[in-house]
Protein backbone atom coordinates (compact mmCIF):
# COMPACT_ATOMS: atom_id res chain seq x y z
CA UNK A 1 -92.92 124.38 -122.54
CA UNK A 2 -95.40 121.95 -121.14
CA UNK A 3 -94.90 118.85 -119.30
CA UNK A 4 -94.96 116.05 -122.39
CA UNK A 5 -92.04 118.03 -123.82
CA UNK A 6 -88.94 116.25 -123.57
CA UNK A 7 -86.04 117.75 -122.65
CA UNK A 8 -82.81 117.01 -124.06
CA UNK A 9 -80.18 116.36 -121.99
CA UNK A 10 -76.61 116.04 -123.28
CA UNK A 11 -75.37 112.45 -123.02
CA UNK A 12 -71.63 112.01 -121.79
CA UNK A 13 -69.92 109.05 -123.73
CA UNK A 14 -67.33 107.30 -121.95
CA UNK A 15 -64.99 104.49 -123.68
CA UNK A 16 -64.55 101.18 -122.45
CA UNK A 17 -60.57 102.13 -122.01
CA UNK A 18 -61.77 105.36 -119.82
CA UNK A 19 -63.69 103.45 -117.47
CA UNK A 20 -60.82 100.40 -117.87
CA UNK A 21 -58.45 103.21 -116.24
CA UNK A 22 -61.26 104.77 -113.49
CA UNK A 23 -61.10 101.52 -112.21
CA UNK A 24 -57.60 100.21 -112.32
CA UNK A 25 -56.55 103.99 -110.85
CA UNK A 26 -59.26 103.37 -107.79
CA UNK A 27 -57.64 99.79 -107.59
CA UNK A 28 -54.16 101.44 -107.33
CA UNK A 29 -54.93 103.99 -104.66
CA UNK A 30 -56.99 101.37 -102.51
CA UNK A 31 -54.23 98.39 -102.96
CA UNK A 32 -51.57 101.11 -102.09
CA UNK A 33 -53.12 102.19 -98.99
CA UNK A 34 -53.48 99.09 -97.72
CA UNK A 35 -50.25 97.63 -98.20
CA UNK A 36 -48.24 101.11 -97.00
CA UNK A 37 -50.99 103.14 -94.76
CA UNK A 38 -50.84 102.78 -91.19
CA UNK A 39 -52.82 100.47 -89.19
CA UNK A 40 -55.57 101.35 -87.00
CA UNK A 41 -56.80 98.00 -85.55
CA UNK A 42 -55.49 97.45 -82.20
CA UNK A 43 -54.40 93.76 -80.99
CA UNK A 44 -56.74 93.54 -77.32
CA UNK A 45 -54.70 91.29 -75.43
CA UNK A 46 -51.83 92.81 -76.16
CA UNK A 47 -53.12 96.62 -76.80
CA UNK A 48 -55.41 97.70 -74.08
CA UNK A 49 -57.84 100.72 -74.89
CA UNK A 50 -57.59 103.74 -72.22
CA UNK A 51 -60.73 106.10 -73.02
CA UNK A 52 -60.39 109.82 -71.93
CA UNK A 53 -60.53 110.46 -68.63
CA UNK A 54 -63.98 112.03 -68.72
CA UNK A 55 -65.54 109.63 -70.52
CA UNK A 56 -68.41 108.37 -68.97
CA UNK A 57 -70.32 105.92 -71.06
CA UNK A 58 -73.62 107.48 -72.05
CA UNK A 59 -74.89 111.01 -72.44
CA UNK A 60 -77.45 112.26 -69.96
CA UNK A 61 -79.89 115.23 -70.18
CA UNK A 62 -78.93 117.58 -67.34
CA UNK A 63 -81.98 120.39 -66.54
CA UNK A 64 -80.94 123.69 -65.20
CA UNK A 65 -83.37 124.07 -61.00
CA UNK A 66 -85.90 125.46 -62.76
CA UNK A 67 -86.73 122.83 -65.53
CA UNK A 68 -85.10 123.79 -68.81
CA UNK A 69 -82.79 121.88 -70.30
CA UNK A 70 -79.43 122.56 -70.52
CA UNK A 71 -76.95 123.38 -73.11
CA UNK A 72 -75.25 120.19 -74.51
CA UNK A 73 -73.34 121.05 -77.50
């Protein structure tokens, strides 16, 4: 087979209706999740965020005395 052969695929045909439904069924899940899911903004006055109590902000690089790097994972 060379490369100006064309290959034939098989083509999937969808009807309107079937992609009428994808959508409406995506609609459905995302409208339902939003009206019954739970709620993962907080409210900042109100709400205050406590991070862990090792956070520290940033990473850092830490080197073992003689040079190498060290382990961060």
């Amino acid at each position: 087979m060379s490369f100006q052969e064309e290959i034939q695929r098989p083509v999937r045909r969808t009807g309107l209706l079937e992609k009428i439904a994808a959508i409406a069924k995506g609609l459905y899940v995302t409208a339902s999740e939003a009206l019954t899911g739970q709620r993962v903004t907080q409210e900042y006055p109100e709400e205050h965020y406590v991070p862990y109590p090792r956070f520290r902000g940033r990473h850092i690089l830490r080197r073992h005395e003689n040079g190498l790097e060290r382990c961060v994972g």
